[in-house]
C-alpha atoms as a PDB file:
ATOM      1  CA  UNK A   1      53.056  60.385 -78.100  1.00  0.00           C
ATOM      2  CA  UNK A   2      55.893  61.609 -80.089  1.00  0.00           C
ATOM      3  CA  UNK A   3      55.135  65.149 -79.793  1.00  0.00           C
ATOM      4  CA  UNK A   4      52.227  64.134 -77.508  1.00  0.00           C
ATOM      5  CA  UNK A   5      49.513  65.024 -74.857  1.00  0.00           C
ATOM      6  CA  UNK A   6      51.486  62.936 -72.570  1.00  0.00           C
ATOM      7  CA  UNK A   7      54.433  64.991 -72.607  1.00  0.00           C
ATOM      8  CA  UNK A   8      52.188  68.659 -71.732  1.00  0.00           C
ATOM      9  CA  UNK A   9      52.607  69.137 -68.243  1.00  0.00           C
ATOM     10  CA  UNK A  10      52.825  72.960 -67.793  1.00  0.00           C
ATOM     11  CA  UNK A  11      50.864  75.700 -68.538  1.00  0.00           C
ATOM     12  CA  UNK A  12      50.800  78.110 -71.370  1.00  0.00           C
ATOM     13  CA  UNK A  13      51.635  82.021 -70.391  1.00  0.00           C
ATOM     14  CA  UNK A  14      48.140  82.801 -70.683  1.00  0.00           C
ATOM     15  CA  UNK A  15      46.933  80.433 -68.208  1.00  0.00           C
ATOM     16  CA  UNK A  16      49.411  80.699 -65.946  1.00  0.00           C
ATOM     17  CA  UNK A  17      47.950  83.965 -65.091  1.00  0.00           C
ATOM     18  CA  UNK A  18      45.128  82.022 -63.815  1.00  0.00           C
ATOM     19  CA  UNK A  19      47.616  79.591 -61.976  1.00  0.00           C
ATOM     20  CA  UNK A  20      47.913  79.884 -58.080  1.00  0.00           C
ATOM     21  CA  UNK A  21      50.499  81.736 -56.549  1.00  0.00           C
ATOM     22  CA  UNK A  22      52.658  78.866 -55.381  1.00  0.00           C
ATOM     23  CA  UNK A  23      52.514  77.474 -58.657  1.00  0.00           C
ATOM     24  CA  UNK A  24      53.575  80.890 -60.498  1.00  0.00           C
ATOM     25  CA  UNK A  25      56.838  81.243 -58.841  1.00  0.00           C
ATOM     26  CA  UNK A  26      57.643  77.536 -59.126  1.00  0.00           C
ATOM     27  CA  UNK A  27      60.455  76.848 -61.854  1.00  0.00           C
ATOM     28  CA  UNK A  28      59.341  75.291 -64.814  1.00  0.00           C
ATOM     29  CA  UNK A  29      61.073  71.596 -65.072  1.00  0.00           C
ATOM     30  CA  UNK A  30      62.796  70.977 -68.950  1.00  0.00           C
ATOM     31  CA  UNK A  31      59.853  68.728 -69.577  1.00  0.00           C
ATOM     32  CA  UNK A  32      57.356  71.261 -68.709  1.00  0.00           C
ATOM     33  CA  UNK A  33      59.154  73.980 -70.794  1.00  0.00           C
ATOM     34  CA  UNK A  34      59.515  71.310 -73.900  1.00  0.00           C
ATOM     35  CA  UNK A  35      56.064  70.470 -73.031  1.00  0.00           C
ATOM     36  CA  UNK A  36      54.972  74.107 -73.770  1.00  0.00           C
ATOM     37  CA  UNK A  37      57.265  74.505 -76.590  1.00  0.00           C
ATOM     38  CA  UNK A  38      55.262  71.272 -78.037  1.00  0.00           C
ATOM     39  CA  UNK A  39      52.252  72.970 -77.667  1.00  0.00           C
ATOM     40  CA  UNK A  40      52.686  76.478 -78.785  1.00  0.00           C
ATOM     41  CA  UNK A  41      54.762  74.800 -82.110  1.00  0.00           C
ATOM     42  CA  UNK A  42      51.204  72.592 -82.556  1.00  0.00           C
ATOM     43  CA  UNK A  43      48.971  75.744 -82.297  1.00  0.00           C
ATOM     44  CA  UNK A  44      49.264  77.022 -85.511  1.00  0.00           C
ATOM     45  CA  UNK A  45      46.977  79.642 -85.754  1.00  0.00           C
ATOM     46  CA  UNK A  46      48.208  80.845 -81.963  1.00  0.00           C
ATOM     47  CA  UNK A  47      44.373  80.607 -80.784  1.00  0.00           C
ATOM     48  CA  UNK A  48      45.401  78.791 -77.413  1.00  0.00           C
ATOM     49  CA  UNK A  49      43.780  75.482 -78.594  1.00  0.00           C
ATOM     50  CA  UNK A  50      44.518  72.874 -80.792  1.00  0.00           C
ATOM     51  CA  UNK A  51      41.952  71.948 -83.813  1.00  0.00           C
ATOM     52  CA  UNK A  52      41.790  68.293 -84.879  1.00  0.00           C
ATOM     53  CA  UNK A  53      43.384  70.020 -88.489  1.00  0.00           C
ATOM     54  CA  UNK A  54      46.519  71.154 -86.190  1.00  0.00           C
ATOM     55  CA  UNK A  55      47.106  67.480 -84.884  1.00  0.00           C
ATOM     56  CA  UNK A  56      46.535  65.634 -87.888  1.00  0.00           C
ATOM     57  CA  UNK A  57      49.961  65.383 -89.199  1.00  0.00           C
ATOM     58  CA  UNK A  58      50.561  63.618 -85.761  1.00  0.00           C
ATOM     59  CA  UNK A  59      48.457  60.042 -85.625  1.00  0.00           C
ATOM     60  CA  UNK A  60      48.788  60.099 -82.129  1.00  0.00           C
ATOM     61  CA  UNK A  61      47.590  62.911 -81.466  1.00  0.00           C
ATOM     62  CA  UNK A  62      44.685  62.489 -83.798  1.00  0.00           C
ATOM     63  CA  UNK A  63      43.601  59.383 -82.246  1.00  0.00           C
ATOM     64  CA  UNK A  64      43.552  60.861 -78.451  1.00  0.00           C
ATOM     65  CA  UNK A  65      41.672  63.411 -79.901  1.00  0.00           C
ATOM     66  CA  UNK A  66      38.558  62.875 -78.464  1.00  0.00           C
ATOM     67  CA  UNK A  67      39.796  61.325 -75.425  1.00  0.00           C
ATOM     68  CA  UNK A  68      41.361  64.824 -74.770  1.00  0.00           C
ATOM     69  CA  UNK A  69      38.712  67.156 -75.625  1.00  0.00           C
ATOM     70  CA  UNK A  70      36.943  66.545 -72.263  1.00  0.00           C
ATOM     71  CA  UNK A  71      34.405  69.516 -73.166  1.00  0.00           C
ATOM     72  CA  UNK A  72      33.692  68.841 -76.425  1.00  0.00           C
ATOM     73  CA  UNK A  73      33.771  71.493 -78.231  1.00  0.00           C
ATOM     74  CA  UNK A  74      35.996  69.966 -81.155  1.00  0.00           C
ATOM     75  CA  UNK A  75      39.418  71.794 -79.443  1.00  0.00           C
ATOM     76  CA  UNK A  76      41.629  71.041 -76.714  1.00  0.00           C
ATOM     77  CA  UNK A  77      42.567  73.061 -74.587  1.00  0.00           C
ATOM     78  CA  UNK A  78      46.075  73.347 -72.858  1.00  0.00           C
ATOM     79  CA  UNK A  79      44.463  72.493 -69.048  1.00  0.00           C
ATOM     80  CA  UNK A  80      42.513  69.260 -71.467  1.00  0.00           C
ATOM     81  CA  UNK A  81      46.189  68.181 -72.670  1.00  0.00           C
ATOM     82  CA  UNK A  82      47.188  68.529 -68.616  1.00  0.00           C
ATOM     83  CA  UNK A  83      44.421  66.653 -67.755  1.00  0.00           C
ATOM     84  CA  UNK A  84      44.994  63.889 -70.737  1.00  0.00           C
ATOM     85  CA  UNK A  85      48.913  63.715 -70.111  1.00  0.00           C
ATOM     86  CA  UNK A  86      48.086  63.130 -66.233  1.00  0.00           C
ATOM     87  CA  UNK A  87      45.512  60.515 -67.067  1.00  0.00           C
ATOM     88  CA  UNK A  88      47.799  58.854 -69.558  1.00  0.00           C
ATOM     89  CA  UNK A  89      50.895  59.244 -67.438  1.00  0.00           C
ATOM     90  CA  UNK A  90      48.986  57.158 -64.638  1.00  0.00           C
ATOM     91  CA  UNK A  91      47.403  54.648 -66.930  1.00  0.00           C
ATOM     92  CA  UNK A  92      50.668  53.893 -68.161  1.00  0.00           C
ATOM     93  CA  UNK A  93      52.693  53.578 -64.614  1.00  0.00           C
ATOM     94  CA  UNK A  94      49.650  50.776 -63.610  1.00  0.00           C
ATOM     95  CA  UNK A  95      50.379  48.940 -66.408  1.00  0.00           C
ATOM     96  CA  UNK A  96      54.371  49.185 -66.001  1.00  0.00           C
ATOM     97  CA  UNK A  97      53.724  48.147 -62.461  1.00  0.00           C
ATOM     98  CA  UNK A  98      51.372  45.236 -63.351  1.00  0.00           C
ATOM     99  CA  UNK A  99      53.917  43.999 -65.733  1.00  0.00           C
ATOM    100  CA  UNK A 100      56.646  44.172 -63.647  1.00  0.00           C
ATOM    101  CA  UNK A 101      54.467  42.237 -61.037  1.00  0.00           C
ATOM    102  CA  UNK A 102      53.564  39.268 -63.577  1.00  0.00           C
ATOM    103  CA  UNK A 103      56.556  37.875 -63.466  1.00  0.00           C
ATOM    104  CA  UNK A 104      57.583  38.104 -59.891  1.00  0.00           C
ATOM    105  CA  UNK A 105      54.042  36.388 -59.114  1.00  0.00           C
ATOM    106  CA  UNK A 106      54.323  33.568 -62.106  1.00  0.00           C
ATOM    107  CA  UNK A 107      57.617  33.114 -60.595  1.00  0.00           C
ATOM    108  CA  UNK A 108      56.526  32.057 -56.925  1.00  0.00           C
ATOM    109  CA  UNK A 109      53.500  30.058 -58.104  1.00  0.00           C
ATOM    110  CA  UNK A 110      56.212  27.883 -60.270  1.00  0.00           C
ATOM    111  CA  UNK A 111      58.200  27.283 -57.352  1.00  0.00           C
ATOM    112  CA  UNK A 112      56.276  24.282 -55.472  1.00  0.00           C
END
């Protein structure tokens, strides 16, 4: 998604609070920090959540909606968006990887 659930992958200052140790004194990678950037730039109202009226200028967005908001409760949370992006990241890689297996098997059941 252009400015997408896929692309979250870090966590916002307030959760990182919350984060493990380890995880706290990790450096942020420029995807995570864009990531965040995305997110903060989506939450309008600076509530920690995005509404469906936050997303709606962003069709993407809109439609993952619901796929996203794993609780519910008509927001999503930064942790949902981790969850979605990590989902979505890994749905798309098995289909890459299918793909790029297609041809390689079409290939050697052509060859007699």
């Amino acid at each position: 998604m252009a400015v997408a659930f896929s692309a979250v992958a870090a966590q916002p200052p307030a959760a990182a609070a919350s984060a493990p140790a380890a995880k706290a004194s990790e450096p942020l990678s420029k995807g995570e920090i864009k990531a965040q950037k995305e997110f903060k730039m989506l939450d309008f109202n600076g509530d920690g959540k995005l509404s469906r009226s936050e997303v709606a200028l962003f069709p993407r967005l809109a439609n993952s909606f619901d796929d996203a908001d794993t609780n519910h409760d008509g927001f999503v949370s930064y942790e949902e968006v981790r969850a979605f992006a990590i989902q979505y990241r890994a749905e798309r890689d098995r289909a890459k990887a299918d793909a790029a297996r297609a041809p390689a098997s079409a290939a050697s059941a052509a060859r007699p």
